[in-house]
C-alpha atoms as a PDB file:
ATOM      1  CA  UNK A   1      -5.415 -35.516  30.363  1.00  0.00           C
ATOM      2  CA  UNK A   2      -2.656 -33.503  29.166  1.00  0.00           C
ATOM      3  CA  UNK A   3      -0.148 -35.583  31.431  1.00  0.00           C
ATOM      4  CA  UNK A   4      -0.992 -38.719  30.077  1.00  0.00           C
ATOM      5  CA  UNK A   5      -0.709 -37.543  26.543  1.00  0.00           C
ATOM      6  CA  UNK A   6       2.551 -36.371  27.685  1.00  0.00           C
ATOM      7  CA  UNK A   7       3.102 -39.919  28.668  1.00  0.00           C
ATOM      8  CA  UNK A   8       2.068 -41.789  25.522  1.00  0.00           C
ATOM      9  CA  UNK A   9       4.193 -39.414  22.952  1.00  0.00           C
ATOM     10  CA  UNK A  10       7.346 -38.616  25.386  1.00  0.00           C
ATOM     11  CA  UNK A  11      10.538 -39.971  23.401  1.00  0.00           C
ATOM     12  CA  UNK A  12      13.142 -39.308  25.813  1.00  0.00           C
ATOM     13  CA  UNK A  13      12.974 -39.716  29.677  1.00  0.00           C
ATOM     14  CA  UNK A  14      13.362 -35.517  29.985  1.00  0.00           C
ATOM     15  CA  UNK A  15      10.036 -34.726  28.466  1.00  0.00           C
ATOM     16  CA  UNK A  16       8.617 -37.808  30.554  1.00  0.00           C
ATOM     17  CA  UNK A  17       9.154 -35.925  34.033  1.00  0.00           C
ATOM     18  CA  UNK A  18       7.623 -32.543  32.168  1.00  0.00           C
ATOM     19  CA  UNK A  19       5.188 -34.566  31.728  1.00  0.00           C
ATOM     20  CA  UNK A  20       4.072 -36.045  35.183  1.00  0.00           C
ATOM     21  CA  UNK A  21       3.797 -32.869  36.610  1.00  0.00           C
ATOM     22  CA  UNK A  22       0.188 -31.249  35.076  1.00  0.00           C
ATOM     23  CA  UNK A  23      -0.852 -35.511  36.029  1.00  0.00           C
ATOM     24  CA  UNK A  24       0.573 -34.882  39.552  1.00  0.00           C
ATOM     25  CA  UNK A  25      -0.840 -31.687  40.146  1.00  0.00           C
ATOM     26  CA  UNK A  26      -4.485 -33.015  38.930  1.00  0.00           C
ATOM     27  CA  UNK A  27      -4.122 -36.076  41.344  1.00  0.00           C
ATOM     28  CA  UNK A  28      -3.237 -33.546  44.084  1.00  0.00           C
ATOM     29  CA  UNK A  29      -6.336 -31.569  43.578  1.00  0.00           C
ATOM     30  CA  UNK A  30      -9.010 -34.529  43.403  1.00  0.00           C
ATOM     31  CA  UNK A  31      -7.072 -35.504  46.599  1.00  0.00           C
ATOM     32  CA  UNK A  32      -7.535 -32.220  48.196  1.00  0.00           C
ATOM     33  CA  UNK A  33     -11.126 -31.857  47.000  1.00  0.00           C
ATOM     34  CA  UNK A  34     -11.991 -35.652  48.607  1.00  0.00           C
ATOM     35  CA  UNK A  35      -9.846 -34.873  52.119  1.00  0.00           C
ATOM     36  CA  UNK A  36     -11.999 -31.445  51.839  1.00  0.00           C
ATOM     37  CA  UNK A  37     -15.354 -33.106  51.768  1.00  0.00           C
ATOM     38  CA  UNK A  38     -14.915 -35.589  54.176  1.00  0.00           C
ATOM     39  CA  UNK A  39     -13.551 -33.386  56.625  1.00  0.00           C
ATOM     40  CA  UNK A  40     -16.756 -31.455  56.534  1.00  0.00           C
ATOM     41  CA  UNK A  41     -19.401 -33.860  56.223  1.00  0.00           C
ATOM     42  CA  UNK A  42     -18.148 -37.055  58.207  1.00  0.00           C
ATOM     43  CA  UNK A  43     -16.342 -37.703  61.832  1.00  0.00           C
ATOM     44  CA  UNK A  44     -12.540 -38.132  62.109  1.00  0.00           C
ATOM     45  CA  UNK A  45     -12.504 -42.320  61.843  1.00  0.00           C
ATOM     46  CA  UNK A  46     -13.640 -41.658  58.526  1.00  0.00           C
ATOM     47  CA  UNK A  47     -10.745 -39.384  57.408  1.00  0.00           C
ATOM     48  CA  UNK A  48      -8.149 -42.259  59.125  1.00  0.00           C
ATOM     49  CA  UNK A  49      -9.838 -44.693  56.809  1.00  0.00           C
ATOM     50  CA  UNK A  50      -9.684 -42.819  53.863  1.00  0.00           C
ATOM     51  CA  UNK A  51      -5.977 -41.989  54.413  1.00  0.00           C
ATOM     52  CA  UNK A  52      -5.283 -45.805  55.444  1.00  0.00           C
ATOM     53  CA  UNK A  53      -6.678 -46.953  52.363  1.00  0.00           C
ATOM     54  CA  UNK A  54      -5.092 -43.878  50.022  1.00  0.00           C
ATOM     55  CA  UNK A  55      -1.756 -44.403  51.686  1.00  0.00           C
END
């Protein structure tokens, strides 16, 4: 949330890169949270499809 507000209000292309971190780092953890999950709960095809269709 804070990265996108970053987004909308960023003037100059400096604050714009601030700005995508805190969104990067968010994306990162919903990834790592979903690769966690799968990996416990369903076989190995299942993580190969999920990074197939991620990637």
């Amino acid at each position: 949330m804070i990265g996108l507000c970053g987004f909308s209000i960023s003037q100059n292309f400096f604050f714009l890169i601030i700005s995508a971190l805190p969104l990067g780092l968010g994306v990162d953890a919903i990834d790592m949270a979903v690769n966690d999950y799968v990996a416990l709960h369903y076989k190995a095809h299942h993580m190969n499809w999920l990074h197939g269709f991620l990637g």
